[in-house]
C-alpha atoms as a PDB file:
ATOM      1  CA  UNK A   1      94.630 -27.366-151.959  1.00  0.00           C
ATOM      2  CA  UNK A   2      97.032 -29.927-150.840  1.00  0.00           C
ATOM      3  CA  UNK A   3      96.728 -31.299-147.030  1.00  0.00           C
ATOM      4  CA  UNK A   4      99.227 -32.723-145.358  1.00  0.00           C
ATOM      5  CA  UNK A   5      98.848 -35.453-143.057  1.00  0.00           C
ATOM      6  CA  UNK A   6      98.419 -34.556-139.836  1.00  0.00           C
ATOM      7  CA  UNK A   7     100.082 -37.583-138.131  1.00  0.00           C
ATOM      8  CA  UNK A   8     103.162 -39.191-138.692  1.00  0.00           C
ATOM      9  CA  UNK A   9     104.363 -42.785-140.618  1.00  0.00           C
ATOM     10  CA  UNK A  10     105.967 -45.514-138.550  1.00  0.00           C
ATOM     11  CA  UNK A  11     107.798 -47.610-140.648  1.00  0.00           C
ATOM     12  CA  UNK A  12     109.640 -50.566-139.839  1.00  0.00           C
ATOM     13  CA  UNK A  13     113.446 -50.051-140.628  1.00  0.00           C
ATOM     14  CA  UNK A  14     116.132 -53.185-140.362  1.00  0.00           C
ATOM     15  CA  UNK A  15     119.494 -52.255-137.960  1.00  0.00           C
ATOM     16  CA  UNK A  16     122.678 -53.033-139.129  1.00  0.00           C
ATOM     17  CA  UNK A  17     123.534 -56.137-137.763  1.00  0.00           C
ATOM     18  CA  UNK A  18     126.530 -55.815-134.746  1.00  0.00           C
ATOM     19  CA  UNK A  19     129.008 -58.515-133.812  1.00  0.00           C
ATOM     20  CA  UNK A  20     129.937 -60.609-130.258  1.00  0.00           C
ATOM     21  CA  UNK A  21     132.634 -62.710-129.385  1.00  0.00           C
ATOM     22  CA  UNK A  22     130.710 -65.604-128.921  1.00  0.00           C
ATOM     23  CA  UNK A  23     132.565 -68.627-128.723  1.00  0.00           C
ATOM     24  CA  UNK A  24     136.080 -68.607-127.376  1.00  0.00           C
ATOM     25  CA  UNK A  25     138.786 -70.743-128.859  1.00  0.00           C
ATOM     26  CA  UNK A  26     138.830 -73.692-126.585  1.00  0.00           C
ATOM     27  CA  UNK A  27     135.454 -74.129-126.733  1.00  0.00           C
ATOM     28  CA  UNK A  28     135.201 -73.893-130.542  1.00  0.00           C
ATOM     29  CA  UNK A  29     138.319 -76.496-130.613  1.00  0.00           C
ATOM     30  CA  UNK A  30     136.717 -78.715-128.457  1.00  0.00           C
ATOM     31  CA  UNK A  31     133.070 -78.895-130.535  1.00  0.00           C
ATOM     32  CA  UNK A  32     135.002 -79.647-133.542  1.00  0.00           C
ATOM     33  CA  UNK A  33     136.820 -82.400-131.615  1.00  0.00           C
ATOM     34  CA  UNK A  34     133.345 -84.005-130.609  1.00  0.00           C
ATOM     35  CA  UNK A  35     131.960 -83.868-134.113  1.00  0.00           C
ATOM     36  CA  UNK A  36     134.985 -85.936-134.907  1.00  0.00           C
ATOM     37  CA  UNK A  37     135.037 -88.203-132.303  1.00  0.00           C
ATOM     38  CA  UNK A  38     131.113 -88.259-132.635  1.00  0.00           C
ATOM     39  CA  UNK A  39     130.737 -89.615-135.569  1.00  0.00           C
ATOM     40  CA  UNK A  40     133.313 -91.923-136.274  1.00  0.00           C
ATOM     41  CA  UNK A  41     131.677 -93.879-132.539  1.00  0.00           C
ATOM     42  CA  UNK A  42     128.721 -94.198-134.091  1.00  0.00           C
ATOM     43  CA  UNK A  43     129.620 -95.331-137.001  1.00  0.00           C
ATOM     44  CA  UNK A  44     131.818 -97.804-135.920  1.00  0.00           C
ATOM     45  CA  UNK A  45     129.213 -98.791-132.742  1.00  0.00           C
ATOM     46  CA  UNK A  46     127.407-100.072-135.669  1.00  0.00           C
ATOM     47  CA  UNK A  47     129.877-102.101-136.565  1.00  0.00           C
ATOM     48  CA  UNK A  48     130.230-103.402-133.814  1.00  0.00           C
ATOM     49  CA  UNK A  49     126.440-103.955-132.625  1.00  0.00           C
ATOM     50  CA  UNK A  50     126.252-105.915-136.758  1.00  0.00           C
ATOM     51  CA  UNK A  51     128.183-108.642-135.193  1.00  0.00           C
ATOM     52  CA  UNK A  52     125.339-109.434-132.861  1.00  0.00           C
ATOM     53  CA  UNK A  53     122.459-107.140-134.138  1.00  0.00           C
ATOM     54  CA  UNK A  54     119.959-107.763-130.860  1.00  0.00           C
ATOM     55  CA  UNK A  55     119.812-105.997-127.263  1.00  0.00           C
ATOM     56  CA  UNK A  56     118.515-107.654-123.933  1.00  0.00           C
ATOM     57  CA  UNK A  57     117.713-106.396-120.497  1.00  0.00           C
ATOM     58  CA  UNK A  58     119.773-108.345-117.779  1.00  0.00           C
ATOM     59  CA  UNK A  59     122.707-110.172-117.037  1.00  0.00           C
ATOM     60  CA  UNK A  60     122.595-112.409-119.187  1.00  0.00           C
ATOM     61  CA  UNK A  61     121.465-112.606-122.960  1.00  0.00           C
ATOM     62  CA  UNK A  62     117.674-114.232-123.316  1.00  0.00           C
ATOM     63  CA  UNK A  63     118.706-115.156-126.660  1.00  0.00           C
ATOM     64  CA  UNK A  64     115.050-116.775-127.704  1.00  0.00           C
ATOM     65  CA  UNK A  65     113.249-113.138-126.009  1.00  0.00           C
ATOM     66  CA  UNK A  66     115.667-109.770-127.113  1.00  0.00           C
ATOM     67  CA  UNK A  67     114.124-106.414-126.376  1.00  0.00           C
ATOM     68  CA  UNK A  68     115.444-105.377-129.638  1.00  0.00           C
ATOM     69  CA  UNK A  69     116.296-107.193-132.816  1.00  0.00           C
ATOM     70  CA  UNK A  70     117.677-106.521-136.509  1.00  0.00           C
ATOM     71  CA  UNK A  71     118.219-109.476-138.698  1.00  0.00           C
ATOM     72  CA  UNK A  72     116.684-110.458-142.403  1.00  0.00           C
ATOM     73  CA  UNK A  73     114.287-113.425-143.150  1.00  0.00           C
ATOM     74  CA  UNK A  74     113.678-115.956-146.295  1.00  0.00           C
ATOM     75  CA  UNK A  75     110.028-115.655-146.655  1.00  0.00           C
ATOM     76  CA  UNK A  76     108.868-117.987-149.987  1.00  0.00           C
ATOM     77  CA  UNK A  77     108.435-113.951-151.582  1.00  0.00           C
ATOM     78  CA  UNK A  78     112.150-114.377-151.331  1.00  0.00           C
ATOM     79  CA  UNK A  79     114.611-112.375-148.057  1.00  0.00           C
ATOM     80  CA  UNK A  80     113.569-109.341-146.301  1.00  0.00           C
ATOM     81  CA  UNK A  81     115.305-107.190-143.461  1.00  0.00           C
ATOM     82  CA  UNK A  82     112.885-107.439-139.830  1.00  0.00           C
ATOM     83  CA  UNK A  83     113.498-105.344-136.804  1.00  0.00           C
ATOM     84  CA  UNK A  84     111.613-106.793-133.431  1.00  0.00           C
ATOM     85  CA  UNK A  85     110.788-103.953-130.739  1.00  0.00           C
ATOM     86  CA  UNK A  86     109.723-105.234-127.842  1.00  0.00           C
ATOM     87  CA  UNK A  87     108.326-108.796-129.576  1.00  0.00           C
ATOM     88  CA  UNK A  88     106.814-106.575-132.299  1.00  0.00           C
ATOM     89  CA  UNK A  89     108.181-107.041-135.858  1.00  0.00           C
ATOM     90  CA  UNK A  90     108.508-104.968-138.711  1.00  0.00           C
ATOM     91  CA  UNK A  91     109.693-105.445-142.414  1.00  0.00           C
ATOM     92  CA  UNK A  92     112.988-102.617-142.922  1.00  0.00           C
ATOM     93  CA  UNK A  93     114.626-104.272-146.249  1.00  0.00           C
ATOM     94  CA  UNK A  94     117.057-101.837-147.390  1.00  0.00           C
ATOM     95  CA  UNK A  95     117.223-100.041-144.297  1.00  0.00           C
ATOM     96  CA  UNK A  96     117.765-102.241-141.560  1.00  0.00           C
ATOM     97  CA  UNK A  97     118.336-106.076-141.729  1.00  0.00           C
ATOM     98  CA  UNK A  98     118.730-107.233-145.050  1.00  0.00           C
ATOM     99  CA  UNK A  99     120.807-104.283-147.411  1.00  0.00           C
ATOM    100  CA  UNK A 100     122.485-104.569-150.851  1.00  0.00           C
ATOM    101  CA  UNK A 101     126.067-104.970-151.274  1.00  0.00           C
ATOM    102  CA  UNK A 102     127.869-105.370-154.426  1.00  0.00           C
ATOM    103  CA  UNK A 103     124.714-106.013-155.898  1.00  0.00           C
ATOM    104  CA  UNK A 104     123.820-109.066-153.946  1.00  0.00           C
ATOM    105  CA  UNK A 105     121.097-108.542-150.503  1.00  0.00           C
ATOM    106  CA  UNK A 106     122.991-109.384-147.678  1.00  0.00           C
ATOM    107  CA  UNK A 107     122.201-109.784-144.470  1.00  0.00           C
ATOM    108  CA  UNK A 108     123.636-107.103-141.870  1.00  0.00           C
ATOM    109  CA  UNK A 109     121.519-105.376-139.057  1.00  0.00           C
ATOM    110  CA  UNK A 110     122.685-101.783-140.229  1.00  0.00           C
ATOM    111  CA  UNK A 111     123.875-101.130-144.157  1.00  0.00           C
ATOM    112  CA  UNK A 112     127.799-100.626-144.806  1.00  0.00           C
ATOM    113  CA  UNK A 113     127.766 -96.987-145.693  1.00  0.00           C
ATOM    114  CA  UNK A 114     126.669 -96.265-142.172  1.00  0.00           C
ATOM    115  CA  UNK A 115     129.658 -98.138-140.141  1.00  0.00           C
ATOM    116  CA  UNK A 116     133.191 -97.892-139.881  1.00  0.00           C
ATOM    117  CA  UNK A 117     134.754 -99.713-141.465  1.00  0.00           C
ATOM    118  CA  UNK A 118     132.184-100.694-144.612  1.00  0.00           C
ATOM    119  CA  UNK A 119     132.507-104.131-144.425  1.00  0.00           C
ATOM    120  CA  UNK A 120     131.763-106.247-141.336  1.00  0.00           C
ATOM    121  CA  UNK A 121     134.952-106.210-139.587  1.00  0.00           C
ATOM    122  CA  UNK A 122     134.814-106.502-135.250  1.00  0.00           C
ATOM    123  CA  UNK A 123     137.996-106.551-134.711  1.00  0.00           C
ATOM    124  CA  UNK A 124     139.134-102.838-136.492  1.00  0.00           C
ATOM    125  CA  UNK A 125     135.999-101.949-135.768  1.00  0.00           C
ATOM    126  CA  UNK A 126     136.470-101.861-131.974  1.00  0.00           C
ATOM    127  CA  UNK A 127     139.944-100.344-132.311  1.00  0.00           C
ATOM    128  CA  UNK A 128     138.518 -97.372-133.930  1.00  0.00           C
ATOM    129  CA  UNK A 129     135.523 -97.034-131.281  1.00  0.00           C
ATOM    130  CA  UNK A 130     138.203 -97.564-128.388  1.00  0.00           C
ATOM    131  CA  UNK A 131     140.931 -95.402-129.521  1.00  0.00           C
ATOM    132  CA  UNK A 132     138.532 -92.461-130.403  1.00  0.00           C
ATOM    133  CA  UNK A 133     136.136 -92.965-126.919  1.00  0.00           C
ATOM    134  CA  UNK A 134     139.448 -92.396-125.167  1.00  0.00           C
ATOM    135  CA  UNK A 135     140.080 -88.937-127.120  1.00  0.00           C
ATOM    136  CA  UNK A 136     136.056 -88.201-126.666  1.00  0.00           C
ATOM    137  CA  UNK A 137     136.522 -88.835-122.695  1.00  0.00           C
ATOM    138  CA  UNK A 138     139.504 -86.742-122.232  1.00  0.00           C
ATOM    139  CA  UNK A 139     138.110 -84.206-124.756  1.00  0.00           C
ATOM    140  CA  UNK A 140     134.974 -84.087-122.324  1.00  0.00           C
ATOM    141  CA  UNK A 141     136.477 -83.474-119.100  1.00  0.00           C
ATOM    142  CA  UNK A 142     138.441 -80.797-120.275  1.00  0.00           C
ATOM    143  CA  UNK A 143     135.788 -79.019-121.341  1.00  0.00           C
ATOM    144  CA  UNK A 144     133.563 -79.911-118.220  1.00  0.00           C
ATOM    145  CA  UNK A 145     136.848 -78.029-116.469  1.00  0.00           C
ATOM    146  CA  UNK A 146     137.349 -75.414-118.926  1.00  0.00           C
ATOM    147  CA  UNK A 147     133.370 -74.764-118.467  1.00  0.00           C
ATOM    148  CA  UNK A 148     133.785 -74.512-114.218  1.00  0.00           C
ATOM    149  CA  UNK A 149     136.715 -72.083-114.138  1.00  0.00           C
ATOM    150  CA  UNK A 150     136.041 -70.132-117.068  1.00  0.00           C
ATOM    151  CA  UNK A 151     132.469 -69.680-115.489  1.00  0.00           C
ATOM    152  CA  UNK A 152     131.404 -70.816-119.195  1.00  0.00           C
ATOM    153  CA  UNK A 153     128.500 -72.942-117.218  1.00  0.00           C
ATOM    154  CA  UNK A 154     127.528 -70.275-114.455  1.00  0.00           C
ATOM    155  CA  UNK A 155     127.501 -67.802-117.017  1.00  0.00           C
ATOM    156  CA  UNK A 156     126.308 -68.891-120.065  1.00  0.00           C
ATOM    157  CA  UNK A 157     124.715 -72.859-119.650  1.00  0.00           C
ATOM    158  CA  UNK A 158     122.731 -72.497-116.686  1.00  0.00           C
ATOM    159  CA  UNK A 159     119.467 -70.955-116.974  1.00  0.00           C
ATOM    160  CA  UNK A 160     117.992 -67.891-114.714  1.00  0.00           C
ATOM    161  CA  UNK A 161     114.763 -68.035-112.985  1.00  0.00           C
ATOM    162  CA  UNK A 162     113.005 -65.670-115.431  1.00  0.00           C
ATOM    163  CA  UNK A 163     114.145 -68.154-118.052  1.00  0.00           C
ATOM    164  CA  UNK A 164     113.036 -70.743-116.755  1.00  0.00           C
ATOM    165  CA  UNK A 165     109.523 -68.885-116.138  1.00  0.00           C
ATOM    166  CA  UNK A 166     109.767 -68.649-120.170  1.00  0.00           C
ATOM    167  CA  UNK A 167     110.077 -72.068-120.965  1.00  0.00           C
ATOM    168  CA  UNK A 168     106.491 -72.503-122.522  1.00  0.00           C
ATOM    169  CA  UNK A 169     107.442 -69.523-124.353  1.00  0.00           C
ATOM    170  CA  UNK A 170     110.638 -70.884-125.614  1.00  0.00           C
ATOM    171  CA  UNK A 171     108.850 -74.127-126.986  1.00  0.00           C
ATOM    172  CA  UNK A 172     106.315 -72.308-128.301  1.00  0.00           C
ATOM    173  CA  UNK A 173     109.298 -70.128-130.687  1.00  0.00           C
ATOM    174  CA  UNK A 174     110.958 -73.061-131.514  1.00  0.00           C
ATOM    175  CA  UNK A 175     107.848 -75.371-133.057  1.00  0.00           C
ATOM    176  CA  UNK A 176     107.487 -72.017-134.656  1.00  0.00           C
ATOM    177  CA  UNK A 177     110.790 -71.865-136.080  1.00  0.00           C
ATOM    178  CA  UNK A 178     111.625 -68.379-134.505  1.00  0.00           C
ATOM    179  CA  UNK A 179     114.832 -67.413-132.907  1.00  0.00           C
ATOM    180  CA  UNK A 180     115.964 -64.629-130.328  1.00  0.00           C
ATOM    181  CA  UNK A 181     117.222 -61.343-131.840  1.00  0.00           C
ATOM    182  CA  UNK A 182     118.630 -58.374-130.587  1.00  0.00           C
ATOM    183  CA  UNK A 183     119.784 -58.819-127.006  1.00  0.00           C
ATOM    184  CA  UNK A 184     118.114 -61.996-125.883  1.00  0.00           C
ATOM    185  CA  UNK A 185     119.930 -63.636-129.030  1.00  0.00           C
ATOM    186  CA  UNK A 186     123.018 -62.722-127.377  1.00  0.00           C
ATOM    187  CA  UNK A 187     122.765 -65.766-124.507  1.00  0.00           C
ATOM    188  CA  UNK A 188     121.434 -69.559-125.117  1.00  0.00           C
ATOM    189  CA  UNK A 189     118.028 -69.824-125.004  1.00  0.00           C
ATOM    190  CA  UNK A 190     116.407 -71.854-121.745  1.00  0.00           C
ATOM    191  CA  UNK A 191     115.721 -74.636-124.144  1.00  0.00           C
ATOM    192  CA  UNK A 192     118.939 -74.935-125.734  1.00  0.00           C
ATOM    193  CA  UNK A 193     120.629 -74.583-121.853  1.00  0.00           C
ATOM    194  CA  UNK A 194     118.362 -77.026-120.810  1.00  0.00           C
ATOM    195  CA  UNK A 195     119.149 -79.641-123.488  1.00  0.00           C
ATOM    196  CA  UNK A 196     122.820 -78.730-123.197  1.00  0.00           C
ATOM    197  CA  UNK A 197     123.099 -79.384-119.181  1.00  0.00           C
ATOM    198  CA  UNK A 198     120.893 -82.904-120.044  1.00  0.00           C
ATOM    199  CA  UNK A 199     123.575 -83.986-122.467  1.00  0.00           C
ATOM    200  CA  UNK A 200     126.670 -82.988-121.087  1.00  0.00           C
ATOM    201  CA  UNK A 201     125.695 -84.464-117.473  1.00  0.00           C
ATOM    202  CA  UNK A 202     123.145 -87.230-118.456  1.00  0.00           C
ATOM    203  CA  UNK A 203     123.648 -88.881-121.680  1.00  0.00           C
ATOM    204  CA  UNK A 204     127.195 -88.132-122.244  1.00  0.00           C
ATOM    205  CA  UNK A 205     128.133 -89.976-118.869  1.00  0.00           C
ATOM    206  CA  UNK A 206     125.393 -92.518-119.101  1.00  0.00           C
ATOM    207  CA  UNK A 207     127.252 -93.573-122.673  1.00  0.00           C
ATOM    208  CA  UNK A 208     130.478 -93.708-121.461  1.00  0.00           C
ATOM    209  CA  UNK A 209     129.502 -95.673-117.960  1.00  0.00           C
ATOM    210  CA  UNK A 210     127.532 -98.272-119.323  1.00  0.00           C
ATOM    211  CA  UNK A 211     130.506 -99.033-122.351  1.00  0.00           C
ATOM    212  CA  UNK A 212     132.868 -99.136-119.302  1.00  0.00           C
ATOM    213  CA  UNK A 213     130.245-101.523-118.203  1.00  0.00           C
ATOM    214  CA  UNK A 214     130.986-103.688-121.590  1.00  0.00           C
ATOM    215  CA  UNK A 215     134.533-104.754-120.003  1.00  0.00           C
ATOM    216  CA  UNK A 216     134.691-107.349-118.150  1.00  0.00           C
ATOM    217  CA  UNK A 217     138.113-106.036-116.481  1.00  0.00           C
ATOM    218  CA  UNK A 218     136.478-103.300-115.077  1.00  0.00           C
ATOM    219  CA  UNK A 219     134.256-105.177-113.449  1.00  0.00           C
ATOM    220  CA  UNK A 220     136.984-107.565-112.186  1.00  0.00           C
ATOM    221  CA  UNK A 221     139.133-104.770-111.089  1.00  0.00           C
ATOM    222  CA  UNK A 222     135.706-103.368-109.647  1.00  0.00           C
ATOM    223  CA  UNK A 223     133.402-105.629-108.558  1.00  0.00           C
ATOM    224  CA  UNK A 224     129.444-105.183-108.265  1.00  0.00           C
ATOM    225  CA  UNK A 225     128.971-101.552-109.659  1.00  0.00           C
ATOM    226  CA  UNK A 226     127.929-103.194-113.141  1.00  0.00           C
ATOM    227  CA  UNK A 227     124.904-104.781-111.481  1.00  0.00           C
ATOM    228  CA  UNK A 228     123.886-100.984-110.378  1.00  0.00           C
ATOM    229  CA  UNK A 229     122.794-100.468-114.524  1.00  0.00           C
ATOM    230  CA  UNK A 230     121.024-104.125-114.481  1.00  0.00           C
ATOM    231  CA  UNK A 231     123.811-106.442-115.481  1.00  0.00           C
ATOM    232  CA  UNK A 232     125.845-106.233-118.458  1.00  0.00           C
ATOM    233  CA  UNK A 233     123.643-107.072-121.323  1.00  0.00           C
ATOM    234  CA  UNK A 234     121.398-104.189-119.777  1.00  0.00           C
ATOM    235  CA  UNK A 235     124.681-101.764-119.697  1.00  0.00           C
ATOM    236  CA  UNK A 236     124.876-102.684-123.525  1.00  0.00           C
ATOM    237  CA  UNK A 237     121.306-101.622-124.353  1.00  0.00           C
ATOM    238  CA  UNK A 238     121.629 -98.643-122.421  1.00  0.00           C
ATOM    239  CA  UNK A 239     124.713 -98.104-124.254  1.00  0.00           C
ATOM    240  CA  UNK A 240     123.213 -98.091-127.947  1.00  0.00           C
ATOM    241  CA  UNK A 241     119.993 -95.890-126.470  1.00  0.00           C
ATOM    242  CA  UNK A 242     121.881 -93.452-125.307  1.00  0.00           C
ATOM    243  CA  UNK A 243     124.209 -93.698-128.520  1.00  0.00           C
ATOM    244  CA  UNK A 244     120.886 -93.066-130.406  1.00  0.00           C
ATOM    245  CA  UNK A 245     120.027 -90.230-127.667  1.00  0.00           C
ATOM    246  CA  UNK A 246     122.967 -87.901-129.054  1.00  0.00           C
ATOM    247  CA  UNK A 247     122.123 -88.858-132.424  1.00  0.00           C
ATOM    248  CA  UNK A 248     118.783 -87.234-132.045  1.00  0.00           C
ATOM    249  CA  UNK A 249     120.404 -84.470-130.524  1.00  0.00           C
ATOM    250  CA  UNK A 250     122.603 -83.407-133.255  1.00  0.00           C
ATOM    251  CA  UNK A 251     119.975 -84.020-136.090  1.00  0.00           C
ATOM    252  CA  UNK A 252     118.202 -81.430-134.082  1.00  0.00           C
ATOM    253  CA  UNK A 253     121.348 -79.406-133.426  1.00  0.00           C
ATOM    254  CA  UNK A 254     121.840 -79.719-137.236  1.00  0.00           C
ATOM    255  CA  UNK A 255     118.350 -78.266-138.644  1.00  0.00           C
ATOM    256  CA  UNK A 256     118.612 -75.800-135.354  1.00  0.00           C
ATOM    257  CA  UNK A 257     121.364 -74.311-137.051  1.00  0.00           C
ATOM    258  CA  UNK A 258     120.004 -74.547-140.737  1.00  0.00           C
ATOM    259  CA  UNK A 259     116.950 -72.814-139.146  1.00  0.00           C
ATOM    260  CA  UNK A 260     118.471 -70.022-137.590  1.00  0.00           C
ATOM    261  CA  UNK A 261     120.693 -68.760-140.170  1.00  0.00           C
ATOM    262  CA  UNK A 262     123.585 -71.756-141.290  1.00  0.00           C
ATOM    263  CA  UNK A 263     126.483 -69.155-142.694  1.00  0.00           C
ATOM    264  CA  UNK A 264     125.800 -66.913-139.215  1.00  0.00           C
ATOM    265  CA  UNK A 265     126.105 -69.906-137.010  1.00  0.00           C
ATOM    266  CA  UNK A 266     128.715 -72.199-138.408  1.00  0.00           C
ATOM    267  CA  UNK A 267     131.049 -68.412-139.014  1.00  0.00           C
ATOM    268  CA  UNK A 268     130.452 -68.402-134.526  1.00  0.00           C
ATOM    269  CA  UNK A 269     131.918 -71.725-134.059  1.00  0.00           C
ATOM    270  CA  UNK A 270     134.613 -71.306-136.423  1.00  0.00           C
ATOM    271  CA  UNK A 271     135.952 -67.640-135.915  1.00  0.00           C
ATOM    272  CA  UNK A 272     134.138 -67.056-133.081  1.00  0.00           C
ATOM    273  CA  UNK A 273     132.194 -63.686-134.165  1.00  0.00           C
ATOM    274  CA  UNK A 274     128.532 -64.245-134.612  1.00  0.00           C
ATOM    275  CA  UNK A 275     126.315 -61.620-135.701  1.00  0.00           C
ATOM    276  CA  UNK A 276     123.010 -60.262-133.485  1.00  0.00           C
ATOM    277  CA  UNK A 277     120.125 -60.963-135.521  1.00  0.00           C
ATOM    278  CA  UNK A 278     118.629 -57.126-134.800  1.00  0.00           C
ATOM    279  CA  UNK A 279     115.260 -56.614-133.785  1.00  0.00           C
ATOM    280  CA  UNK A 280     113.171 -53.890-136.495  1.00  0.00           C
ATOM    281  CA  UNK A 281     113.555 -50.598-134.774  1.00  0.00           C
ATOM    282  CA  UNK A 282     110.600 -48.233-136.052  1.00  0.00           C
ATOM    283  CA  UNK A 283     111.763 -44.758-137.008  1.00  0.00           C
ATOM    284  CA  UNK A 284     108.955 -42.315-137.993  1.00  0.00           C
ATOM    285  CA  UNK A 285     108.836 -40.584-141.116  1.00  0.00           C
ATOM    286  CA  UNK A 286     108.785 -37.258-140.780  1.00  0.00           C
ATOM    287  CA  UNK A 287     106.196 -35.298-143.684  1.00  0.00           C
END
């Protein structure tokens, strides 16, 4: 005698996934705008930071003491590439200091396939960092604008209190590599608000400040408000660290979007539809 079972089955069943509008067109024009401008700065700040590859803290440049170095050596074992932190050194041939061109080692602080242009060239080098900084500022301020009066910030950048009561939470998903879905994946996470609202009114000003602090007009025109970030040589080293700052923000903005599904995210920022990762819904199974 067959007996059925007296209780049900719970079984985990995926939803179809369902689609937002989640990036509006001026926003989505304006990332791609800052990827540009982005990376063609950095590259071409390294250019530029080649033709003196050392950072001080001051006015003036303690040539014999920098905080930070990046130059090559001619040991007897024949040259090698040495970056000094903080009087510390370190041997970086082939990365930093000593790199090969054309076959030959050569001495240059950062290799040519990372600046703009290859070769060690100041003079276009700054005329590509200038003209695109000026299309990065007025990109930025736009979208600062376009953030306030669309309520883009109130609404979707700055964090609510329960959020912010979840931020252990939130750290704790990410170092486990696991994302929002259903509705909570329809609105930034507090981390990813948080580290928005520190770049967009922290490093993103401090960068542009202190290379405004690089001209000596400015401070002519200007006087006195240099000497607020330490001097000039300490405007230029807080400059490159905050250069390096956004860097480290979109290598983790990169494998972010890797992690989270690559197709689904870069699909939002181009078209603007981005698809709800679902939570499992559990449907019984009727006998």
């Amino acid at each position: 005698m067959e007996i059925a079972a007296s209780h049900s089955a719970v079984q985990d069943v995926p939803a179809k996934p369902r689609r937002i509008y989640r990036h509006r067109l001026p926003v989505r024009l304006m990332h791609w705008i800052n990827v540009v401008c982005l990376t063609i700065l950095l590259m071409s700040g390294l250019n530029i930071f080649n033709a003196h590859p050392a950072l001080y803290w001051g006015r003036e440049s303690t040539f014999a003491d920098p905080w930070i170095s990046i130059g090559a050596q001619n040991p007897p074992g024949g040259p090698i590439g040495v970056t000094r932190i903080a009087g510390r050194e370190f041997v970086t041939t082939g990365v930093l200091g000593l790199s090969d061109v054309e076959g030959q080692p050569t001495a240059r602080a950062f290799p040519s396939w990372a600046t703009i242009p290859g070769p060690q060239w100041l003079a276009m080098g700054r005329n590509w960092h200038l003209f695109f900084a000026w299309i990065f500022v007025i990109n930025g301020i736009c979208y600062v604008l376009y953030a306030i009066f669309s309520r883009h910030l109130s609404r979707d950048l700055v964090p609510t209190r329960h959020e912010l009561r979840r931020i252990g939470a939130s750290l704790r998903d990410h170092l486990l590599f696991r994302h929002p879905t259903g509705e909570a994946a329809r609105r930034y996470n507090v981390l990813q608000s948080l580290t928005y609202l520190i770049v967009i009114f922290g490093l993103l000003p401090l960068v542009v400040i202190a290379g405004l602090a690089m001209s000596p007009r400015l401070d002519t025109v200007f006087t006195g408000w240099v000497d607020l970030l330490g001097g000039r040589q300490s405007a230029r080293t807080l400059h490159f660290l905050a250069g390096f700052g956004l860097l480290l923000f979109v290598v983790v903005h990169v494998v972010e979007v890797f992690v989270a599904g690559v197709w689904n995210e870069m699909r939002s920022m181009i078209t603007g539809w981005y698809a709800i990762p679902e939570e499992r819904a559990k449907k019984e199974a009727q006998p």
